[in-house]
PDB file of N, CA and C in Angstrom:
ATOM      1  N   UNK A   1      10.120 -43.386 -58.454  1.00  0.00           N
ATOM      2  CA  UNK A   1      10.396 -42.536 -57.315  1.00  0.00           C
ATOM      3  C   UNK A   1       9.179 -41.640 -57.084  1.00  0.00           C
ATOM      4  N   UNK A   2       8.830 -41.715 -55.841  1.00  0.00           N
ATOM      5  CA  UNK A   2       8.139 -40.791 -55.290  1.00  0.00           C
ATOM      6  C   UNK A   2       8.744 -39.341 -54.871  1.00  0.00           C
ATOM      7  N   UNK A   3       7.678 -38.266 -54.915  1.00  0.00           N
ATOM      8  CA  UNK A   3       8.495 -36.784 -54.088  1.00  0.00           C
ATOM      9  C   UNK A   3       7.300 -35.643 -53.448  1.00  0.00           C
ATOM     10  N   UNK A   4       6.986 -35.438 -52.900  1.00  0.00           N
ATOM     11  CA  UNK A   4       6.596 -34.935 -51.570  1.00  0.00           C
ATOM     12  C   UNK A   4       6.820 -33.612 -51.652  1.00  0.00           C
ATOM     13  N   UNK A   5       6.553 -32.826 -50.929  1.00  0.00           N
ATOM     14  CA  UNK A   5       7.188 -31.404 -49.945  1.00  0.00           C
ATOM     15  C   UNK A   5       6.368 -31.375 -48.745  1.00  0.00           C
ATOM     16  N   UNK A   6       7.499 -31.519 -48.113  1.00  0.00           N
ATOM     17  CA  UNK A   6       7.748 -31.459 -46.005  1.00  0.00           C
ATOM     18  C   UNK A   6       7.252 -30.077 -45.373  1.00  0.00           C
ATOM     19  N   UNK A   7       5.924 -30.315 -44.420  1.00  0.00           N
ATOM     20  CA  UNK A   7       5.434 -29.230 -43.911  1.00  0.00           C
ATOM     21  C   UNK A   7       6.533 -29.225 -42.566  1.00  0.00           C
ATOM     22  N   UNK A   8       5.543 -28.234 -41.194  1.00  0.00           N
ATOM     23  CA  UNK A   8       5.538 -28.137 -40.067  1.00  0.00           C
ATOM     24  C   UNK A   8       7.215 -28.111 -39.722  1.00  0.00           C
ATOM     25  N   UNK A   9       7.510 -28.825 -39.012  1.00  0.00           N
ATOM     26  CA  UNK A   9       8.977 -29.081 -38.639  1.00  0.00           C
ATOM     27  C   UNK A   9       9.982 -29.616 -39.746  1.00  0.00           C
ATOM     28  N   UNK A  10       9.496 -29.919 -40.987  1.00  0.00           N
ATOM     29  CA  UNK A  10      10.413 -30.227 -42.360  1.00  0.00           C
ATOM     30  C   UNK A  10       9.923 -29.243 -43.405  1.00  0.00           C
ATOM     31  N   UNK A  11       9.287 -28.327 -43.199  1.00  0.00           N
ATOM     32  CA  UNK A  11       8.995 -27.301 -44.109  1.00  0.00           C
ATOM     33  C   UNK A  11      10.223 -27.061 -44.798  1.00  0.00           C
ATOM     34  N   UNK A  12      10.514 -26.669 -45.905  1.00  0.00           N
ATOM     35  CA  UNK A  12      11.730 -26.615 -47.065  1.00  0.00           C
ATOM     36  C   UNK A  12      12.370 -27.592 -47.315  1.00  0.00           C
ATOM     37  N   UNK A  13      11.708 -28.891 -46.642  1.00  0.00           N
ATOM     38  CA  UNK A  13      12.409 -30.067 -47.420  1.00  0.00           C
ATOM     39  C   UNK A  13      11.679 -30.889 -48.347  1.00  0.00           C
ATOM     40  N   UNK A  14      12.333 -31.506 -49.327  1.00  0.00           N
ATOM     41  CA  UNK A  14      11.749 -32.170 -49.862  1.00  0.00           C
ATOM     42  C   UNK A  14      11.722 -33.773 -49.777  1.00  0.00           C
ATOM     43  N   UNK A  15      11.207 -34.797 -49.927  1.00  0.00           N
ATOM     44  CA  UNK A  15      10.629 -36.173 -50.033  1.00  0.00           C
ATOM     45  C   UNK A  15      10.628 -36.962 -50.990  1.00  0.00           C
ATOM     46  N   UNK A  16      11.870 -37.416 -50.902  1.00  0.00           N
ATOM     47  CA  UNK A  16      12.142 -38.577 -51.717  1.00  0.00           C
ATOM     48  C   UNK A  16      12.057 -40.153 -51.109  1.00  0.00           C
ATOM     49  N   UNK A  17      11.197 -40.737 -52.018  1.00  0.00           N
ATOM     50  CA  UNK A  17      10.883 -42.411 -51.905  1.00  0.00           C
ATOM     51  C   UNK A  17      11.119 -43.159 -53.162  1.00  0.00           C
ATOM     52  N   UNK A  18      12.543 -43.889 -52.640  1.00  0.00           N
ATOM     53  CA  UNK A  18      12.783 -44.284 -53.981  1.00  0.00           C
ATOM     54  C   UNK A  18      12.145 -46.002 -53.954  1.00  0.00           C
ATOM     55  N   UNK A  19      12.819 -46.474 -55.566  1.00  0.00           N
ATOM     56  CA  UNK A  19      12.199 -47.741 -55.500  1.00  0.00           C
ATOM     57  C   UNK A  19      12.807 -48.459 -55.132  1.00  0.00           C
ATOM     58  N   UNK A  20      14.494 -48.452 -55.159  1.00  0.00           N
ATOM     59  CA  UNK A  20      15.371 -49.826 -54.517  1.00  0.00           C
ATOM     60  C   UNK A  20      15.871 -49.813 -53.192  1.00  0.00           C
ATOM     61  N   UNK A  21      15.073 -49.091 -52.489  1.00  0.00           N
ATOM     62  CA  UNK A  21      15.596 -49.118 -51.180  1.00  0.00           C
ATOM     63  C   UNK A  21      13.942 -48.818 -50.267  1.00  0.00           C
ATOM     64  N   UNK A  22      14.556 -48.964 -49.271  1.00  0.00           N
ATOM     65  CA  UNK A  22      12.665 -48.932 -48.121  1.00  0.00           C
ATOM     66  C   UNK A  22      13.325 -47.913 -47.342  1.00  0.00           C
ATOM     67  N   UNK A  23      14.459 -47.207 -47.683  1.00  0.00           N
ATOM     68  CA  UNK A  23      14.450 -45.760 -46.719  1.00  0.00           C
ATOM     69  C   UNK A  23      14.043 -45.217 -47.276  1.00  0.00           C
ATOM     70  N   UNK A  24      14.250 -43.263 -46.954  1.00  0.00           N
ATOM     71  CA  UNK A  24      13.269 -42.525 -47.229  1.00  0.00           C
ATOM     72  C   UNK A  24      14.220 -41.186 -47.060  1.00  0.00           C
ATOM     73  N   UNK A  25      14.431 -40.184 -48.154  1.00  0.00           N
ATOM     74  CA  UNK A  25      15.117 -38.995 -48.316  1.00  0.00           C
ATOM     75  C   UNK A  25      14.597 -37.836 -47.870  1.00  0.00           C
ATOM     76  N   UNK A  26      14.929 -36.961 -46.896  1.00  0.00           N
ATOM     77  CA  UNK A  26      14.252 -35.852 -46.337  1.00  0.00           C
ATOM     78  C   UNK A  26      15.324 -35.106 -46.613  1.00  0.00           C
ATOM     79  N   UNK A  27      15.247 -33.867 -47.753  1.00  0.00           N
ATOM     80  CA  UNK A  27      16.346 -33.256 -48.168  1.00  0.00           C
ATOM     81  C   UNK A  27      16.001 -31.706 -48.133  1.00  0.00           C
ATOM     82  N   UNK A  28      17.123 -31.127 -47.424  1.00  0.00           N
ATOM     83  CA  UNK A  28      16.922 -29.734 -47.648  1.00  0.00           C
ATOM     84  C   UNK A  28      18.160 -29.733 -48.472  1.00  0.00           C
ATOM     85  N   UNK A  29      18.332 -28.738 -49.914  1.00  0.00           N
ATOM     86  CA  UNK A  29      19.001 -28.526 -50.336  1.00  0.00           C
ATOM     87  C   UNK A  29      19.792 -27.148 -50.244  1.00  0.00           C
ATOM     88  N   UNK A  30      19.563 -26.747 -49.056  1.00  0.00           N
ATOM     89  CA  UNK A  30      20.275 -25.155 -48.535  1.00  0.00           C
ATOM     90  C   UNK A  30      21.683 -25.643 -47.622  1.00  0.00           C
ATOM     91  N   UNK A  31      22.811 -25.120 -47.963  1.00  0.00           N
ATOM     92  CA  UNK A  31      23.947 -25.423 -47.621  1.00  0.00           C
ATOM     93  C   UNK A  31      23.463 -25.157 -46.281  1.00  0.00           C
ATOM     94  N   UNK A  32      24.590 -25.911 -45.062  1.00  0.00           N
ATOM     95  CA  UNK A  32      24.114 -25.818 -43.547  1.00  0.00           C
ATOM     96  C   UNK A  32      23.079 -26.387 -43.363  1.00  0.00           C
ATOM     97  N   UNK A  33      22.316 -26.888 -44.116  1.00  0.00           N
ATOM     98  CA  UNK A  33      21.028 -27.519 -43.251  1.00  0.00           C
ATOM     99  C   UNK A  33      21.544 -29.082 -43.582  1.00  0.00           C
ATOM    100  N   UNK A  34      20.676 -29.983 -43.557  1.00  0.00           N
ATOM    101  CA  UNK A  34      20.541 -31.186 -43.477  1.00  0.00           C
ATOM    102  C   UNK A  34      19.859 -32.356 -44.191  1.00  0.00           C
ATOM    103  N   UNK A  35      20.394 -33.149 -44.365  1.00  0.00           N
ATOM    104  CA  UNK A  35      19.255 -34.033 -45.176  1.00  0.00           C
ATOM    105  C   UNK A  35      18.937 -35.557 -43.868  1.00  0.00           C
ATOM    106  N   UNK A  36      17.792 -36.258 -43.492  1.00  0.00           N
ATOM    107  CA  UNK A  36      17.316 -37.139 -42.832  1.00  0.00           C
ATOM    108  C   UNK A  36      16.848 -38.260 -44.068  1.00  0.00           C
ATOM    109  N   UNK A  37      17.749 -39.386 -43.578  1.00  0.00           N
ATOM    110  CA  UNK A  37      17.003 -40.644 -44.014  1.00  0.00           C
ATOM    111  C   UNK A  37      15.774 -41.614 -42.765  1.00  0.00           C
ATOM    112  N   UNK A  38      15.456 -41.573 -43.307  1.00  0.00           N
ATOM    113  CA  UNK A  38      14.287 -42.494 -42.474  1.00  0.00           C
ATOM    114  C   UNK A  38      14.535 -44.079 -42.403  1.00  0.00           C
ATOM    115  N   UNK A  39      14.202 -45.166 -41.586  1.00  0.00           N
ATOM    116  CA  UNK A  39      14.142 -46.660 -41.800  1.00  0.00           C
ATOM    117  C   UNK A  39      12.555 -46.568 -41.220  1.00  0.00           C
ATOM    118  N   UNK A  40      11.650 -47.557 -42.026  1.00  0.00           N
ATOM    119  CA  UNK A  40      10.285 -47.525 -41.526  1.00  0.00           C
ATOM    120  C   UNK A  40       9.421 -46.934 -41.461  1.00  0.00           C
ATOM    121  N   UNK A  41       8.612 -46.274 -40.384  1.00  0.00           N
ATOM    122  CA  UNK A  41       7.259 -45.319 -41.129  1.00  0.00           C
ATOM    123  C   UNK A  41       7.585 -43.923 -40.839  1.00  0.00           C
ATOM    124  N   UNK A  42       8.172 -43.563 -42.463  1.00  0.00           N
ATOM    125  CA  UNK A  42       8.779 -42.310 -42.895  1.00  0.00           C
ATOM    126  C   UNK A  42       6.814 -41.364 -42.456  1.00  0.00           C
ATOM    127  N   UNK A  43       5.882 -41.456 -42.418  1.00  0.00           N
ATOM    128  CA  UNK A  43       5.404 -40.597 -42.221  1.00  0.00           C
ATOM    129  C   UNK A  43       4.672 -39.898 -40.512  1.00  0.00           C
ATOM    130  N   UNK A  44       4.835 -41.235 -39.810  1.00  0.00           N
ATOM    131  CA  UNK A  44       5.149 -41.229 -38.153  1.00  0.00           C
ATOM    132  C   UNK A  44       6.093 -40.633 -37.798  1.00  0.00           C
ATOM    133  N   UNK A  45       7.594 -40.580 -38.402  1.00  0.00           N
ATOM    134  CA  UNK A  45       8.765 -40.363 -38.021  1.00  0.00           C
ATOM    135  C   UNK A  45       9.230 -38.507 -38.519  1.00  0.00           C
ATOM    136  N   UNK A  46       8.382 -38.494 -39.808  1.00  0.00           N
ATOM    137  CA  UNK A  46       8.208 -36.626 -40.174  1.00  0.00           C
ATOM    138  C   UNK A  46       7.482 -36.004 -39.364  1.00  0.00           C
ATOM    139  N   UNK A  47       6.213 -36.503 -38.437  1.00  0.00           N
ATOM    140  CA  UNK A  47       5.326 -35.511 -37.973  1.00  0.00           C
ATOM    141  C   UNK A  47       6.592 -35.180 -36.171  1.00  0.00           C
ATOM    142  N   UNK A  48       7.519 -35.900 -35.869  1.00  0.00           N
ATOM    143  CA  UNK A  48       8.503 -35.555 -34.968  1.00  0.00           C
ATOM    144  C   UNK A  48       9.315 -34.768 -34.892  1.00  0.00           C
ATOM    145  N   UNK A  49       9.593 -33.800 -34.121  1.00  0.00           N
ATOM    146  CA  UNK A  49      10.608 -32.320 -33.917  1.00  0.00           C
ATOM    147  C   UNK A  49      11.792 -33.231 -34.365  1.00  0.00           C
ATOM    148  N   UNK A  50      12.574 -32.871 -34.867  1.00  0.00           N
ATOM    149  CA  UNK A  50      13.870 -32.989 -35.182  1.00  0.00           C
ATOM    150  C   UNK A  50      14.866 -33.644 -33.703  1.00  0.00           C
ATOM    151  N   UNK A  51      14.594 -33.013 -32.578  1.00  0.00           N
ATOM    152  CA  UNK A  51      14.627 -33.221 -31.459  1.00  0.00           C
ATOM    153  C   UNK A  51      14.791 -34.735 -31.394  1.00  0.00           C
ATOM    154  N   UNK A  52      13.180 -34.753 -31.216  1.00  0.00           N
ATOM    155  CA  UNK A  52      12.561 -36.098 -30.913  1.00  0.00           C
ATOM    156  C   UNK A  52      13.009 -37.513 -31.429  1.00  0.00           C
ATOM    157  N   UNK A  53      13.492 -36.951 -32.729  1.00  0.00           N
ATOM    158  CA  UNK A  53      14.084 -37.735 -34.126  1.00  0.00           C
ATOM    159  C   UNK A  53      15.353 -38.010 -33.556  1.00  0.00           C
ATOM    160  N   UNK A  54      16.082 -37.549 -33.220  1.00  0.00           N
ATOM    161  CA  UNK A  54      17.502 -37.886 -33.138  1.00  0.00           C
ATOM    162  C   UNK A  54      17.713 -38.266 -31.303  1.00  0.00           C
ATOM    163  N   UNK A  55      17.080 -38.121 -30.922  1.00  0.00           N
ATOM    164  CA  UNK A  55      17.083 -38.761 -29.119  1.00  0.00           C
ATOM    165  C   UNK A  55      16.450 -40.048 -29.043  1.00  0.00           C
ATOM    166  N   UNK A  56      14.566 -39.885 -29.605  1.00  0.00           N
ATOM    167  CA  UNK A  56      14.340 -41.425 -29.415  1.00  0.00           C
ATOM    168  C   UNK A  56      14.348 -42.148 -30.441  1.00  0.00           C
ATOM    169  N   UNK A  57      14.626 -41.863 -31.470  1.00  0.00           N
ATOM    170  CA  UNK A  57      14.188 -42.715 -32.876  1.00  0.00           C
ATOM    171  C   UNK A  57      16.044 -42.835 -33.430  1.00  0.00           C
ATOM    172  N   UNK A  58      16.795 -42.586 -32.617  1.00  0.00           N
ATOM    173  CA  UNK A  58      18.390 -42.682 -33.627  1.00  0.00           C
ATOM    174  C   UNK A  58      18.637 -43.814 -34.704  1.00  0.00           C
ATOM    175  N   UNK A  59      18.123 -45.131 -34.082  1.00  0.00           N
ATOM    176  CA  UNK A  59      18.123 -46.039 -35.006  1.00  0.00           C
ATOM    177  C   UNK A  59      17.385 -46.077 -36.158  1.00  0.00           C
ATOM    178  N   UNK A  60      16.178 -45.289 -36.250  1.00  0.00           N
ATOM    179  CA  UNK A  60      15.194 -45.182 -37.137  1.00  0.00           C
ATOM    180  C   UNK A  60      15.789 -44.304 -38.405  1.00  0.00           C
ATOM    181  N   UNK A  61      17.056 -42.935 -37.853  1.00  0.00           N
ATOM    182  CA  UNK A  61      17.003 -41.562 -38.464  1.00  0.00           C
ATOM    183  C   UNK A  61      18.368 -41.671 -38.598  1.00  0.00           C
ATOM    184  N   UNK A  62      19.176 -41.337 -39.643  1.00  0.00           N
ATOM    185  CA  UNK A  62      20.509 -40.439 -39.775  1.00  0.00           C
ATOM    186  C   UNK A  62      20.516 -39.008 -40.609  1.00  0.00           C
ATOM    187  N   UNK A  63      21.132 -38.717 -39.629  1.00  0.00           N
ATOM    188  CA  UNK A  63      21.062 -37.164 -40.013  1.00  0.00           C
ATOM    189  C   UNK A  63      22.739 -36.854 -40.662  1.00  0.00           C
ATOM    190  N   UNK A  64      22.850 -36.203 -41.932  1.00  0.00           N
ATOM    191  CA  UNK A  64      23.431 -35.977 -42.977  1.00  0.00           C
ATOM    192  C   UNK A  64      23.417 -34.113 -42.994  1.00  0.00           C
ATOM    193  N   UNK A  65      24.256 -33.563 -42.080  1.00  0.00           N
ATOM    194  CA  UNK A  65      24.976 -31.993 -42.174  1.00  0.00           C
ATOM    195  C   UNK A  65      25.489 -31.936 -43.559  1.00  0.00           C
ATOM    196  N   UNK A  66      25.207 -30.986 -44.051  1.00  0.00           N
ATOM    197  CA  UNK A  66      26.037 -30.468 -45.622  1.00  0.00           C
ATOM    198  C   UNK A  66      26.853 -29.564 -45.071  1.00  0.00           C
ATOM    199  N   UNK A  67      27.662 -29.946 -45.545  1.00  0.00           N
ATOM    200  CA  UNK A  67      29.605 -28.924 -45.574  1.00  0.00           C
ATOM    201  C   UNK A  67      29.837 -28.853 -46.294  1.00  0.00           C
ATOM    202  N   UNK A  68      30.443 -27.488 -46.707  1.00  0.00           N
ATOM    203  CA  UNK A  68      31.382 -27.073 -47.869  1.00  0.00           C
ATOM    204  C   UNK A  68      32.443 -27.976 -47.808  1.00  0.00           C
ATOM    205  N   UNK A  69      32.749 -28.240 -47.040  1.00  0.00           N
ATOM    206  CA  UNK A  69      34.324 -29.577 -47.399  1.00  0.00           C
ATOM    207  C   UNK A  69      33.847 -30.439 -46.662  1.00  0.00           C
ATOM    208  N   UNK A  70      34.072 -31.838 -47.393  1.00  0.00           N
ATOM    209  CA  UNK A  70      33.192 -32.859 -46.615  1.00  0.00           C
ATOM    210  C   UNK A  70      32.627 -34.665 -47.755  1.00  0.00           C
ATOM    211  N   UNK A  71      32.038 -35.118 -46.760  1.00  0.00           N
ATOM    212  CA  UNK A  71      31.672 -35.950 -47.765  1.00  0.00           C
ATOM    213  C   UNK A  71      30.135 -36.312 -48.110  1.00  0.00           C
ATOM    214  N   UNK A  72      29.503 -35.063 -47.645  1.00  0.00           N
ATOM    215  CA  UNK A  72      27.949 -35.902 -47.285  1.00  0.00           C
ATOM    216  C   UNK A  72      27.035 -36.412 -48.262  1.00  0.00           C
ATOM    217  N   UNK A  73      27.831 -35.736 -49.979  1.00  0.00           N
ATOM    218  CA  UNK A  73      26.366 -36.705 -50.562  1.00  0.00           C
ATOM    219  C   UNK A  73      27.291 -38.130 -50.713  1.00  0.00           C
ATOM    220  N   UNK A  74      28.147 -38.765 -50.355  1.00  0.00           N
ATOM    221  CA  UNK A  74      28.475 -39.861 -49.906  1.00  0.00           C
ATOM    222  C   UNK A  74      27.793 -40.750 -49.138  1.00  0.00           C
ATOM    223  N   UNK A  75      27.738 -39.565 -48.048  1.00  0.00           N
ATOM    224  CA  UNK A  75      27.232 -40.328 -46.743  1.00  0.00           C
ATOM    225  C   UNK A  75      25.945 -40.237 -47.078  1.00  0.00           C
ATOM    226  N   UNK A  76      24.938 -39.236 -47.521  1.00  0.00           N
ATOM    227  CA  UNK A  76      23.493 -39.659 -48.260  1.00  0.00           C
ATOM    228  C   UNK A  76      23.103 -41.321 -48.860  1.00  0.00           C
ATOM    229  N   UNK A  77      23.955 -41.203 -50.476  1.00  0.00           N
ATOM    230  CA  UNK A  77      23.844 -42.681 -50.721  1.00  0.00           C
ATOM    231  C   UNK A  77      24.583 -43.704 -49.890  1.00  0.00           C
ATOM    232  N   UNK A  78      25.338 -43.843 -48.952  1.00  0.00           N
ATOM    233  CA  UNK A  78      25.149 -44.822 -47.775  1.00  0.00           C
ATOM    234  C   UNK A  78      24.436 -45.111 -47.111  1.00  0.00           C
ATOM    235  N   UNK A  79      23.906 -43.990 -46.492  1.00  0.00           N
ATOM    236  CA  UNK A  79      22.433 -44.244 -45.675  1.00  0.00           C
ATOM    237  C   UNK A  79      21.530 -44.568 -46.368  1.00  0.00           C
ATOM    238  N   UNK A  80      21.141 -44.295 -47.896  1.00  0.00           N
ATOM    239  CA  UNK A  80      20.137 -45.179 -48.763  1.00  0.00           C
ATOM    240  C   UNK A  80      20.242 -46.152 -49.131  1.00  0.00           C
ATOM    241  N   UNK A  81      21.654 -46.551 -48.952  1.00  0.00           N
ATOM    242  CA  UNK A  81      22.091 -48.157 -49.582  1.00  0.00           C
ATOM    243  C   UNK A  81      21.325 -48.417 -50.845  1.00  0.00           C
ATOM    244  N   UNK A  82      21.613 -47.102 -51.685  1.00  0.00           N
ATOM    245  CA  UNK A  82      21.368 -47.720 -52.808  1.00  0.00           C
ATOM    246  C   UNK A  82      22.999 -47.922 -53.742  1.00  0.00           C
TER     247      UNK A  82
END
C-alpha cells in the first residue's frame, strides 16, 4: 500500500493506493466530511474541485459521507471492491 497527503482542494485528506484493487482512497477521517474513491487517473481526478468531481467525472468518483449512524465504512470497502 501506498499513502500520500492531499493538498489544495483535498488538503486533510489522506491517500490510500492499495495493492488488490486499481481504485484509489481519498480519506478524510473527521466525522461529517467524506471519503472519495477514485476509478483511473487518481492524480488528474485530485487536482478537480470536488464540484467538478461529482458533476463530470460521477462514474470515475463515489463519494462516501461519514454518519454517526450509518453504514459508510461498508460502503468504503464496496467502492474498493476489495
Amino acid at each position: 500500500m501506498q499513502k500520500f497527503v492531499g493538498e489544495d482542494e483535498f488538503e486533510g485528506y489522506f491517500v490510500f493506493i492499495f495493492d488488490k484493487t486499481d481504485r484509489v482512497l481519498l480519506e478524510n477521517p473527521i466525522e461529517g466530511n467524506a471519503a472519495y474513491i477514485f476509478r483511473g487517473d487518481w492524480t488528474f481526478l485530485s487536482k478537480l474541485s470536488k464540484g467538478e468531481l461529482l458533476e463530470s467525472y460521477r462514474y470515475s468518483v463515489e463519494r462516501v459521507l461519514h454518519r454517526e449512524a450509518g453504514n459508510w465504512k461498508w460502503r468504503i470497502n464496496r467502492a474498493l471492491a476489495l
